[in-house]
Structures are given as structure tokens and as C-alpha cells.
C-alpha atoms as a PDB file:
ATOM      1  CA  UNK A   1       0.000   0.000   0.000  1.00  0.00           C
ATOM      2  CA  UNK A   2       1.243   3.510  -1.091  1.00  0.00           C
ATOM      3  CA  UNK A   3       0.243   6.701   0.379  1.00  0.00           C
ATOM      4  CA  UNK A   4       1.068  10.237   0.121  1.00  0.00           C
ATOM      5  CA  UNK A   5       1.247  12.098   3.739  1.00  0.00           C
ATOM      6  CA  UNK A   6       0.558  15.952   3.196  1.00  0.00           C
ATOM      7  CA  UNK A   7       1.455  18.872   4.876  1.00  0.00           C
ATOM      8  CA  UNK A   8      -0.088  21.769   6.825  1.00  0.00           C
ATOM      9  CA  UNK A   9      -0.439  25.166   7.165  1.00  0.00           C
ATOM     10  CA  UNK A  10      -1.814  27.271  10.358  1.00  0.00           C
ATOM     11  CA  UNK A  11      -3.815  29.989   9.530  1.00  0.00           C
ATOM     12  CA  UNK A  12      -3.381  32.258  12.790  1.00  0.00           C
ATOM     13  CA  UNK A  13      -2.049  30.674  15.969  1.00  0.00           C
ATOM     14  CA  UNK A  14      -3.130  32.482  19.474  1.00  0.00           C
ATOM     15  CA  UNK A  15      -0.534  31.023  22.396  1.00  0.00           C
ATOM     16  CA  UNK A  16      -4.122  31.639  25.194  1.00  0.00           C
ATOM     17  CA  UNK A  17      -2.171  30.403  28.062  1.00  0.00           C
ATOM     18  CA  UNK A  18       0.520  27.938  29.974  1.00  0.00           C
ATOM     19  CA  UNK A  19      -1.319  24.729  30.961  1.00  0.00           C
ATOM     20  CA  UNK A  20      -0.600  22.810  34.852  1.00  0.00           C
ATOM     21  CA  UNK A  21       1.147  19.766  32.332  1.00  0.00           C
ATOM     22  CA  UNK A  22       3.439  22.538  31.728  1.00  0.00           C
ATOM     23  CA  UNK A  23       1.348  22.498  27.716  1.00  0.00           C
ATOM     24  CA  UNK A  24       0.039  25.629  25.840  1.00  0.00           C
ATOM     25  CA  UNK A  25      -3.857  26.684  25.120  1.00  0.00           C
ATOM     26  CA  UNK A  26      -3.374  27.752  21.550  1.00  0.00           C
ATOM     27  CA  UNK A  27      -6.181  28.313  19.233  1.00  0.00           C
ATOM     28  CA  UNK A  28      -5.465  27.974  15.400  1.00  0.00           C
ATOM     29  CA  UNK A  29      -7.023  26.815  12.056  1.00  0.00           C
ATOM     30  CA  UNK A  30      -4.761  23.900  10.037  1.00  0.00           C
ATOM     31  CA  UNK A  31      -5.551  23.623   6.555  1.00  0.00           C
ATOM     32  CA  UNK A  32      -3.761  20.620   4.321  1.00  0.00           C
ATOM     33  CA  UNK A  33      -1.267  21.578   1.418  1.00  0.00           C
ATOM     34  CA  UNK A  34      -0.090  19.738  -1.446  1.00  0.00           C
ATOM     35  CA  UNK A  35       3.397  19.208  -0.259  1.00  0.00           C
ATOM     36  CA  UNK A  36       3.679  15.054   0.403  1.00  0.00           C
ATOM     37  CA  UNK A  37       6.268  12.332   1.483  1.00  0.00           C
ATOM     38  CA  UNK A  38       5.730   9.066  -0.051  1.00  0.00           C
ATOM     39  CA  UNK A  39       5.356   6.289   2.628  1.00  0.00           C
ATOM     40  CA  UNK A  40       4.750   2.443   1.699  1.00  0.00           C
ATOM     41  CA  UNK A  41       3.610  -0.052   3.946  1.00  0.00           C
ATOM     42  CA  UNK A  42       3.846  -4.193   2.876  1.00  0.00           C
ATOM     43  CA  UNK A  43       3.755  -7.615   4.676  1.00  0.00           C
ATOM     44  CA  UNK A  44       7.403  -7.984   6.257  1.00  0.00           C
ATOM     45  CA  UNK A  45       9.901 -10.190   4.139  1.00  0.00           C
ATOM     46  CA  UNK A  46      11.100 -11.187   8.237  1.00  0.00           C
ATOM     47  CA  UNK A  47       9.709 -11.370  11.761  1.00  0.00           C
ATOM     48  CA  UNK A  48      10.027  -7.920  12.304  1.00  0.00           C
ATOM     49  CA  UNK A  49       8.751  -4.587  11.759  1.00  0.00           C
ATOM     50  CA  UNK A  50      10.978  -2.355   9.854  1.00  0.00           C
ATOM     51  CA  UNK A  51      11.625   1.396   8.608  1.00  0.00           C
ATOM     52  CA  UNK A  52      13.787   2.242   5.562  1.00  0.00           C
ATOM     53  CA  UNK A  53      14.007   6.297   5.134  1.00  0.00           C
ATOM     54  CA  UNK A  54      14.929   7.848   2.250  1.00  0.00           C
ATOM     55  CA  UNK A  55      15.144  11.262   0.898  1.00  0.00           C
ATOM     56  CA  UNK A  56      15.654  14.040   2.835  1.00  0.00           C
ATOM     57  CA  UNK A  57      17.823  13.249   6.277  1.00  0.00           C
ATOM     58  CA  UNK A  58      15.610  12.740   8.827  1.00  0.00           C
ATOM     59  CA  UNK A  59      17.609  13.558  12.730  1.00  0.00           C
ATOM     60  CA  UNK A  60      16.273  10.596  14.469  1.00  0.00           C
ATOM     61  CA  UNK A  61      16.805   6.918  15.221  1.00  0.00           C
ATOM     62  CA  UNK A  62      14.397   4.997  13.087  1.00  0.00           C
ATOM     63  CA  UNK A  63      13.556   3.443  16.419  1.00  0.00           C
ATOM     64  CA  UNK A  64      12.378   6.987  17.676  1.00  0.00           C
ATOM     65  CA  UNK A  65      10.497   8.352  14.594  1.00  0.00           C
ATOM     66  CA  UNK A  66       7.181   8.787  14.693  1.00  0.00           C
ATOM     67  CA  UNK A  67       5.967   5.949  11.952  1.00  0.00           C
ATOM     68  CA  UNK A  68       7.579   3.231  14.204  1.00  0.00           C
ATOM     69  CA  UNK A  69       6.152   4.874  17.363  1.00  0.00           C
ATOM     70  CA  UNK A  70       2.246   5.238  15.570  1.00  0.00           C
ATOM     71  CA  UNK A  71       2.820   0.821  14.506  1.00  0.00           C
ATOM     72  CA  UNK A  72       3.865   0.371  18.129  1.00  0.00           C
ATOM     73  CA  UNK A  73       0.956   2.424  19.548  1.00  0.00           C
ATOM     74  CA  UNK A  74      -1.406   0.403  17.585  1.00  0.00           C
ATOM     75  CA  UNK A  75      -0.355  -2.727  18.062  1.00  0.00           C
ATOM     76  CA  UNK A  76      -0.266  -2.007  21.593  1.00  0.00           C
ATOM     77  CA  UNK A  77      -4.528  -2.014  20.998  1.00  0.00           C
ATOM     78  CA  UNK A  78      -4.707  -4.656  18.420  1.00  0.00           C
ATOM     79  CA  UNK A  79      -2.328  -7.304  17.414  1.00  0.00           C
ATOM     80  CA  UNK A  80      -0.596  -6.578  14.110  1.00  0.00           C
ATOM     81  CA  UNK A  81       2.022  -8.862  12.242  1.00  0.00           C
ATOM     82  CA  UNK A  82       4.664  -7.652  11.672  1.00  0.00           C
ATOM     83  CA  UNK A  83       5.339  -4.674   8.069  1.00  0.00           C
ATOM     84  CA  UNK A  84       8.044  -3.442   6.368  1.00  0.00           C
ATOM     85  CA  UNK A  85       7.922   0.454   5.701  1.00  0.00           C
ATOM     86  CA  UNK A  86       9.334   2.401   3.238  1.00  0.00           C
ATOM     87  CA  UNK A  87       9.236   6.267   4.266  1.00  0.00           C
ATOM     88  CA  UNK A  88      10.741   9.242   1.490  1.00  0.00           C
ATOM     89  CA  UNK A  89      11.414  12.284   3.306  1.00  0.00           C
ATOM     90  CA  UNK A  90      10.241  15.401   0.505  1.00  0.00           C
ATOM     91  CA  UNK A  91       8.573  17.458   3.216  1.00  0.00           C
ATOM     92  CA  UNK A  92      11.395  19.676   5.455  1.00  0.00           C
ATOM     93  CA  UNK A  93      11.201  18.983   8.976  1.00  0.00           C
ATOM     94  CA  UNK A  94      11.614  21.531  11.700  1.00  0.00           C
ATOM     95  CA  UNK A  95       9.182  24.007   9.183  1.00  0.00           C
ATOM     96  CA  UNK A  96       6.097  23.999  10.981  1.00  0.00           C
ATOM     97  CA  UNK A  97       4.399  21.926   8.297  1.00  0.00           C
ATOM     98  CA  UNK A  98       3.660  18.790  10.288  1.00  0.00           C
ATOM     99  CA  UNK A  99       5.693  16.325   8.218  1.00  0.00           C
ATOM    100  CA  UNK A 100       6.371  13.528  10.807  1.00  0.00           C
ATOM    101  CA  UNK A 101       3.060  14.072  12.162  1.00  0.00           C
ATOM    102  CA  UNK A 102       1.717  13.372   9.093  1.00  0.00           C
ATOM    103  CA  UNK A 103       3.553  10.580   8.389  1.00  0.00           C
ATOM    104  CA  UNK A 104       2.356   8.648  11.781  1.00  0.00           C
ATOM    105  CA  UNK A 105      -1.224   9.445  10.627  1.00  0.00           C
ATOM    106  CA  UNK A 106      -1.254   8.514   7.454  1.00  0.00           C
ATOM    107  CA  UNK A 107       0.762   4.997   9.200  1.00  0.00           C
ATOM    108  CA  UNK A 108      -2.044   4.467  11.592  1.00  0.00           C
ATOM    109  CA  UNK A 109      -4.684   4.732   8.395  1.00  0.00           C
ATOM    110  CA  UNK A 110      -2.817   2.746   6.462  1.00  0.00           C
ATOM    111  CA  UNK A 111      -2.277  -0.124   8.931  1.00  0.00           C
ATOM    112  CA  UNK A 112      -6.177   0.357   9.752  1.00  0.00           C
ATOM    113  CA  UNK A 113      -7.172  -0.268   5.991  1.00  0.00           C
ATOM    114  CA  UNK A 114      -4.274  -2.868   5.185  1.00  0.00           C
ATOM    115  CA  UNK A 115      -5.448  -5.154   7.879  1.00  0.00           C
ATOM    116  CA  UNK A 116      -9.150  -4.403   7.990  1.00  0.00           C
ATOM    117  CA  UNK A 117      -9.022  -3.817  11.666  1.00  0.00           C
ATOM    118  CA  UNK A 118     -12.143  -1.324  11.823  1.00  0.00           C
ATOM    119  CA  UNK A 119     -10.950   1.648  13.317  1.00  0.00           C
ATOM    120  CA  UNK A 120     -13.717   4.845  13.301  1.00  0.00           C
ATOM    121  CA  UNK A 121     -11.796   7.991  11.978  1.00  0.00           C
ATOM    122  CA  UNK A 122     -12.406   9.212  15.452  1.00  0.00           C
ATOM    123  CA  UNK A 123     -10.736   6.218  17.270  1.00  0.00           C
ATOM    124  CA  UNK A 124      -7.619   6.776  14.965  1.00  0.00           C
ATOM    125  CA  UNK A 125      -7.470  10.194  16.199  1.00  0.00           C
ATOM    126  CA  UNK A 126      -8.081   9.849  19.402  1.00  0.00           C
ATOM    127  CA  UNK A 127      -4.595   6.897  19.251  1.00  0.00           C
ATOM    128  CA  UNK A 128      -3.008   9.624  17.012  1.00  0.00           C
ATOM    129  CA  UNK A 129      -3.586  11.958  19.796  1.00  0.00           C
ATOM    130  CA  UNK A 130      -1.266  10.358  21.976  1.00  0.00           C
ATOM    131  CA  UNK A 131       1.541  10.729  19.463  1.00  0.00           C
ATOM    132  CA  UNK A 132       1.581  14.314  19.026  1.00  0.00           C
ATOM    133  CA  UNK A 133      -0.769  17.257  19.160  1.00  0.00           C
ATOM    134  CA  UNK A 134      -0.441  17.515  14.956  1.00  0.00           C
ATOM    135  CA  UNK A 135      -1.434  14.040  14.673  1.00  0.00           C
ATOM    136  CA  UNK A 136      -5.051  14.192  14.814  1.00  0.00           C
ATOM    137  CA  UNK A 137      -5.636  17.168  12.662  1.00  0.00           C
ATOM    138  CA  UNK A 138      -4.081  14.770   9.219  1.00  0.00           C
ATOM    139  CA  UNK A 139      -6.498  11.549  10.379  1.00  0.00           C
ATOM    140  CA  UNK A 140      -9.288  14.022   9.125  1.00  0.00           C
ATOM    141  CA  UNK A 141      -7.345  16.117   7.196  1.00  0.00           C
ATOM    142  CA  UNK A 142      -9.475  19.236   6.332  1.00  0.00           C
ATOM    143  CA  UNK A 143      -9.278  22.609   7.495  1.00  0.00           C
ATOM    144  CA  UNK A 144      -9.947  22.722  11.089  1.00  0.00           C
ATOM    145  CA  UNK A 145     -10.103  24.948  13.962  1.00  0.00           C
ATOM    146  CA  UNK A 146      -8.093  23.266  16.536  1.00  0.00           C
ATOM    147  CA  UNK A 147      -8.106  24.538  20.525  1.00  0.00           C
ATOM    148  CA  UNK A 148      -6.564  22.905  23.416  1.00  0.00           C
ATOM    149  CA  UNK A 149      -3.293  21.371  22.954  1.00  0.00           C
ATOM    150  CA  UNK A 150      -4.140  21.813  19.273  1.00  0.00           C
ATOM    151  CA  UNK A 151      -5.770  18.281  19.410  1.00  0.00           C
ATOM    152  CA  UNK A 152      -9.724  19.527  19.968  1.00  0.00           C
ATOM    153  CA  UNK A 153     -10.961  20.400  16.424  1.00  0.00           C
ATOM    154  CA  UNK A 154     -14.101  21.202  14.790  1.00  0.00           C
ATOM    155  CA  UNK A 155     -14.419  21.652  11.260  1.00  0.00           C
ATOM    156  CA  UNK A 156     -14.385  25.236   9.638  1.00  0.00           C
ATOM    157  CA  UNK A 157     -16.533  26.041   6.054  1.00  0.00           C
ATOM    158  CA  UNK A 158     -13.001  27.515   4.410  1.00  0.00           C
ATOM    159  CA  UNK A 159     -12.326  27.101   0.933  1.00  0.00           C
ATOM    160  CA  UNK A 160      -9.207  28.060  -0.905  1.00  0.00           C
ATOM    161  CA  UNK A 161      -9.643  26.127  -3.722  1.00  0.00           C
ATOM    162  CA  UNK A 162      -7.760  27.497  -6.687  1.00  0.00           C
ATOM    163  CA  UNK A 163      -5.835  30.059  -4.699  1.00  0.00           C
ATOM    164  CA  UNK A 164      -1.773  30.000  -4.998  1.00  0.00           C
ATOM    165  CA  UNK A 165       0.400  29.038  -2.047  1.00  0.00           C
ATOM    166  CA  UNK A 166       3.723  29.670  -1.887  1.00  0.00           C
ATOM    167  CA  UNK A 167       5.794  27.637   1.235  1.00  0.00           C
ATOM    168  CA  UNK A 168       9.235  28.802   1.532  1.00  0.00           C
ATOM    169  CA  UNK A 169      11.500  27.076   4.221  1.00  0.00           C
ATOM    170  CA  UNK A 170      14.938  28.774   4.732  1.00  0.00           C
ATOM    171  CA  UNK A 171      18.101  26.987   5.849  1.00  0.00           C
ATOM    172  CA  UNK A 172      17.486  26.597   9.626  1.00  0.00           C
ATOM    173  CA  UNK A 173      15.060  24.926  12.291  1.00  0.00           C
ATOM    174  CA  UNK A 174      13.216  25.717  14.925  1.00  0.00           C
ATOM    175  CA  UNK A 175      13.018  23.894  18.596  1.00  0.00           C
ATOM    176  CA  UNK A 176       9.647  23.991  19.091  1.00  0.00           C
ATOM    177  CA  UNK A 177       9.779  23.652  23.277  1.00  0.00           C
ATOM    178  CA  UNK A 178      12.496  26.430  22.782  1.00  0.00           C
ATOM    179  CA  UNK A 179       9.472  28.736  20.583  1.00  0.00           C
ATOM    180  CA  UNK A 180       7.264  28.519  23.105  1.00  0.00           C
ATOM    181  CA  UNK A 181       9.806  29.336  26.171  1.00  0.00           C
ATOM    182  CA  UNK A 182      10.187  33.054  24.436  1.00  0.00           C
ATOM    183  CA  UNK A 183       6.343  33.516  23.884  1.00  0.00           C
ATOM    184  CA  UNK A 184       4.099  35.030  26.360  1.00  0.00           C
ATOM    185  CA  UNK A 185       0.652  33.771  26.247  1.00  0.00           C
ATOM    186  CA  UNK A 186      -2.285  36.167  26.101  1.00  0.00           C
ATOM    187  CA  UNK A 187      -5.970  35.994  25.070  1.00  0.00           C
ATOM    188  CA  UNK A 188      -6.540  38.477  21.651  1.00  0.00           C
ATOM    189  CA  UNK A 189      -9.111  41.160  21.482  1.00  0.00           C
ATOM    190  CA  UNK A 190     -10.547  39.250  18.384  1.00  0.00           C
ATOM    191  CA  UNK A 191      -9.903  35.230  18.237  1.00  0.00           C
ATOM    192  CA  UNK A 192      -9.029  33.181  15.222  1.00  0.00           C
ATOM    193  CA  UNK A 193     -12.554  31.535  14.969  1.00  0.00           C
ATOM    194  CA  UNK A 194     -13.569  35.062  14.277  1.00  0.00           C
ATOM    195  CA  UNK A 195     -10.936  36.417  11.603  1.00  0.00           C
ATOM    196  CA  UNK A 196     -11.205  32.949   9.507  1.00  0.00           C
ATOM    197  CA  UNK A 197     -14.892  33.803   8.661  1.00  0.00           C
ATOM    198  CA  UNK A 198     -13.733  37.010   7.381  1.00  0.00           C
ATOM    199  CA  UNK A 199     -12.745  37.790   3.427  1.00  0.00           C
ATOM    200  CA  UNK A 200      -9.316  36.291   2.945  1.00  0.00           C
ATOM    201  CA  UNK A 201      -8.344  40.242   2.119  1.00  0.00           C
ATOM    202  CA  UNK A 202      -8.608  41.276   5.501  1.00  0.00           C
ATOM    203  CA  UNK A 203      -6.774  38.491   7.176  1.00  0.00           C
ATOM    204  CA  UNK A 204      -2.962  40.273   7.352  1.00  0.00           C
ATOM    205  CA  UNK A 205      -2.394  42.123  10.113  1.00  0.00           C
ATOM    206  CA  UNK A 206      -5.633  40.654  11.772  1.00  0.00           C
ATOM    207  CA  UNK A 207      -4.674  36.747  11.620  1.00  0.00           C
ATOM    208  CA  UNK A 208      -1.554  36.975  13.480  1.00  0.00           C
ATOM    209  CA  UNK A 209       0.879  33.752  14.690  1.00  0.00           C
ATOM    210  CA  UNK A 210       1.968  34.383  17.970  1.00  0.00           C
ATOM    211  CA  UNK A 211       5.287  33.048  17.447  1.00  0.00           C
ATOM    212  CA  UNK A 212       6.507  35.454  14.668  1.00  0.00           C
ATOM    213  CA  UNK A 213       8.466  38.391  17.399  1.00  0.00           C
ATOM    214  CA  UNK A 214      10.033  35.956  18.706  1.00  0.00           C
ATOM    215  CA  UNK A 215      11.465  33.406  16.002  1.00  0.00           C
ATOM    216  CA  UNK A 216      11.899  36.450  13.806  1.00  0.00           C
ATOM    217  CA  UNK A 217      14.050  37.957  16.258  1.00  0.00           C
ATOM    218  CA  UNK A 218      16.187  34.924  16.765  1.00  0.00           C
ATOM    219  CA  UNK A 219      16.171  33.524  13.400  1.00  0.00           C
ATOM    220  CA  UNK A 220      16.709  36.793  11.281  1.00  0.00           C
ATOM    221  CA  UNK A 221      16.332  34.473   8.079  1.00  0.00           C
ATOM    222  CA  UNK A 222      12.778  33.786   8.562  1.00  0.00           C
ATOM    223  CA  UNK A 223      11.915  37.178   8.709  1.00  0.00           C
ATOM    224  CA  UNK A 224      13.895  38.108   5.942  1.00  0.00           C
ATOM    225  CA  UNK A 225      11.561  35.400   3.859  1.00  0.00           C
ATOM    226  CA  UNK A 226       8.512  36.894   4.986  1.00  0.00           C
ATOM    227  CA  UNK A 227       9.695  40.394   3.883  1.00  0.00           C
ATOM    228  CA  UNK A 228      10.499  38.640   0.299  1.00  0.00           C
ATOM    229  CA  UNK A 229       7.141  37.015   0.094  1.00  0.00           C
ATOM    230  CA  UNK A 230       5.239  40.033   0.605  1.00  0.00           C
ATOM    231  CA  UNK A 231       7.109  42.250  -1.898  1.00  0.00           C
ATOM    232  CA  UNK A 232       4.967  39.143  -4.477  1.00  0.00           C
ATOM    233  CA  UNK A 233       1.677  40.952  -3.016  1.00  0.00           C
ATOM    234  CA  UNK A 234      -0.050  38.202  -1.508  1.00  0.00           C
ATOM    235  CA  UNK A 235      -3.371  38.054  -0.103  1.00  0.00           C
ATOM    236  CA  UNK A 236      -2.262  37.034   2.874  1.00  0.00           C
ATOM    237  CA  UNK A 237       1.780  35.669   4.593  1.00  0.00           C
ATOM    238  CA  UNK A 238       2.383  34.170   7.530  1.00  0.00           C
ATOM    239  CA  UNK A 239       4.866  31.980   9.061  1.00  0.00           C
ATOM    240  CA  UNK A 240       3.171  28.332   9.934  1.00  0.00           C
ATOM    241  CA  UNK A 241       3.086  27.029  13.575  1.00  0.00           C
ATOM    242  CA  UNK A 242       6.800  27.348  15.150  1.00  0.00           C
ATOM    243  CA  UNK A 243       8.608  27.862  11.887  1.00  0.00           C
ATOM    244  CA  UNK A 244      10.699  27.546  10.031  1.00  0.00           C
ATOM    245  CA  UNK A 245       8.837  28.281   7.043  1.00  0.00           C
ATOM    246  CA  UNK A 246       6.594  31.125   5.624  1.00  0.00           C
ATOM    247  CA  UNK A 247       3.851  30.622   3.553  1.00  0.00           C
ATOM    248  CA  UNK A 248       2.074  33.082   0.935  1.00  0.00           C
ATOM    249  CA  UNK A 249      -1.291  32.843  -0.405  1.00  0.00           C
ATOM    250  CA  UNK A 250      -2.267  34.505  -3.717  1.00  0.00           C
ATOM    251  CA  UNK A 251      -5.212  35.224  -5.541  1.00  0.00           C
ATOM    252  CA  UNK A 252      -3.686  33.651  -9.037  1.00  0.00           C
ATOM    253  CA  UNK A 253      -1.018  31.475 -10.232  1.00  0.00           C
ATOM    254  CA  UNK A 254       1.947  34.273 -10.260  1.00  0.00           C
ATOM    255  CA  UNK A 255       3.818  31.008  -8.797  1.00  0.00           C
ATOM    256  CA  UNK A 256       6.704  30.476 -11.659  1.00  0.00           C
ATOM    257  CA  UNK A 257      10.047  28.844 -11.526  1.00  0.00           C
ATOM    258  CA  UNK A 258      11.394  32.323 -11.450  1.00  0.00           C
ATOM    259  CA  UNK A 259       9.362  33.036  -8.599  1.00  0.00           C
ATOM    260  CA  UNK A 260      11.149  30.146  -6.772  1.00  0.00           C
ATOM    261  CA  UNK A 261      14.519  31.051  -8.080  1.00  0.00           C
ATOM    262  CA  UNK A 262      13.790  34.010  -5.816  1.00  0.00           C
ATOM    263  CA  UNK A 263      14.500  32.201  -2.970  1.00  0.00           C
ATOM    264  CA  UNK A 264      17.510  30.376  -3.614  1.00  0.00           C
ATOM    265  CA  UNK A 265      19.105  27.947  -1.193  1.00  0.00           C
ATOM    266  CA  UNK A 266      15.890  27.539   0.282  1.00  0.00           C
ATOM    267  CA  UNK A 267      13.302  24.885   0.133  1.00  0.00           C
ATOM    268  CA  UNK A 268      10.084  25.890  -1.615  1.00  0.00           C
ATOM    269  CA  UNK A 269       6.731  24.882  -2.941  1.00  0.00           C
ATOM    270  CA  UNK A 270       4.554  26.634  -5.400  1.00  0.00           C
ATOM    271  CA  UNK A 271       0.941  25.029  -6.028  1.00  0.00           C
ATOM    272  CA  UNK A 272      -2.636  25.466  -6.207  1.00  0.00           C
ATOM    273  CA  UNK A 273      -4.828  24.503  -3.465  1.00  0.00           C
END
């Protein structure tokens, strides 16, 4: 079985408040984008469940990545025999995008349908849950308003569809514990829920990310994409979740190669949503 696990975007991200677990409140919409690793999932030639990653370098033990952890989880439910899985890295991690979440979503549905074991989308999301706070959001995988951790959602009546989206990731990454150390949570005049149910054209300046002072101030880079991205006039930029990468959306394909070669040394996607 072959599947393509996409990425995501946030579309405003509120930090409301520090949690007792020592978690964040954050408020946020997640919509999917056509940016996709290719993972493959077949009976096991041995007695064992393996991972083979290829593509980009991925900076974890296959042991600790999160495709092993989302078979382990589930078999820890069901028995499973054992797979062998083939995982090609295309989507950068440390961007924000939700790549490895992805991944151990799209691992959990896969296993679910290869094996006929039952599983409600709900009851995949509620194991996904427990594997990340992205995780659930790409077992539906539509845009939702997420709250709590970022792993209550309900769905949101948002359609992009043949808008331009420009993702541009520059050369570094961002510690996610360490984003939300400089942050200060507070709760906006106007909340996300709000804004989204607005014209797209009113969005910047409005639909803010919470962790943009901050990242921008330590990671100079990022801010230096943003700044490039809105010199192309979008309709509305914004850097996703924790960074590292920025994301434009425009009203029309203005998305050439040359528009890429803009932002050299830096990994990019141009498409249509």
C-alpha cells in the first residue's frame, strides 16, 4: 500500500495560556497543502517490523520516529504482524508543516485499511492523539479549527480552492519547546474563529501567529523570507506554527520557476490549493 502524507499550514495561531502539564492553550485553524512524502507499507519479508528512510535526512533513530512509534501504539490495541515500511522524506522537517506528524497518521490509516481492523476515523485520532498534538488534525485532514493542545478540532466552512500558495523554508530549524519558552501567552481582542470567517483580504495584520516576534528575532532568516514574500503581493503571509517556514497565499497562479529562483538555497513549494 502507497500513500502520500501531506502537509499543513496554520492559519493564525493564538498562544491563550501555559497549561498545569506545563502544555500551551493555543487556538489555530490547520488547513492541508499539497506538499507530500511518499510512505509504503507491505507484509514484512522477516519477523520484524521495519523502517527504511529515504530522501531528505531525517535527525532521528528509526527506532524513535514517529511511523515506528504510531505501529507500536497500535499494536499495543490490536495485534498486528509484523510490516516493512518504506518512508521518502520530501517534506522539510523543523518548518512547521507537520511532516512527521503526518507521516504517523497517514501509518495508523494505512495499517487500519491494510489489515481491515475497523478503526472509526475518530478512534484513529483519538490513538493519534497520543503521538503528538499535529497528529489528529491529518487523520481528518481538512481545514480545522483546533483549541486545546491543538488536538480539539471542529471543522471550519473555508475554501481556498484554486488560490496560490507559496511555502518557503529557509536553511534553519526551529526547537519547538524552545518557541514557546520566548512567547508570552495572552488571550486576543478578536480570536481566530472570528478572523477565519472574514474575506481572505482582511486576514494580514488581523490573523496573526503568535510566534513570529520571537522566532523572527532569533532567526533573522525567517523574517527576511517573509519580507520577500510580501514584496509578491499576496493576499495574505504568515509563518506556519513554530517555523521555520513562511507561507504566501495569492489570488492567481503568479507562482513560476522564477518566482522560486527568488529564494535560492531555500526549500520551496509553489501550487494550487
Amino acid at each position: 500500500m502507497i500513500l502520500f502524507p501531506n502537509a499543513k499550514i496554520n492559519l493564525g495561531l493564538d498562544i491563550l495560556r501555559k497549561r498545569a502539564d506545563g502544555y500551551h492553550d493555543i487556538e489555530t485553524v490547520m488547513v492541508p497543502v499539497p506538499w507530500h512524502d511518499i510512505l509504503e507499507i507491505v507484509p514484512a519479508r522477516g519477523t520484524e517490523t521495519t523502517l527504511t528512510v529515504s530522501g531528505r535526512e531525517v535527525a532521528c533513530p528509526v527506532e524513535k520516529n514517529l511511523v515506528m512509534k504510531a505501529y507500536r501504539t497500535l499494536a499495543a490495541e490490536t495485534p498486528l504482524p509484523p510490516v516493512d515500511i518504506y518512508l521518502r522524506k520530501i517534506i522539510p522537517d523543523g518548518a512547521g508543516l507537520g511532516g512527521g506528524s503526518s507521516d504517523a497518521s497517514f501509518t495508523l490509516m494505512a495499517l487500519n485499511e491494510l489489515f481491515s481492523l475497523g478503526y472509526s476515523r475518530d478512534e484513529l485520532a483519538r490513538i493519534a492523539g497520543s503521538l503528538g498534538a499535529d497528529c489528529p488534525f491529518f487523520i481528518y485532514n481538512t481545514p480545522m479549527l483546533c483549541t486545546g493542545t491543538g488536538t480539539d478540532m471542529e471543522p471550519v466552512a473555508l475554501d481556498l480552492k484554486g488560490l496560490g500558495i507559496l511555502i518557503v523554508k529557509p536553511p534553519v530549524s526551529v526547537p519547538t519547546a524552545a518557541a514557546y519558552s520566548r512567547t508570552t501567552p495572552s488571550i486576543p481582542p478578536v480570536s481566530v474563529r472570528d478572523i477565519i470567517n472574514d474575506p481572505i483580504s482582511t486576514w494580514q495584520g488581523c490573523l496573526k501567529n503568535d510566534f513570529e516576534p520571537s522566532v523572527f528575532h532569533a532567526y533573522p532568516a525567517i523574517a527576511e523570507v517573509k519580507q520577500s514574500i510580501m514584496e509578491l503581493d499576496p493576499l495574505y503571509c504568515a509563518m506556519s506554527g513554530s517555523g521555520a517556514s513562511v507561507f504566501g497565499i495569492f489570488g492567481n497562479d503568479i507562482l513560476s520557476p522564477a518566482v522560486c529562483n527568488r529564494f535560492a538555497g531555500c526549500d520551496t513549494l509553489a501550487a494550487t490549493f
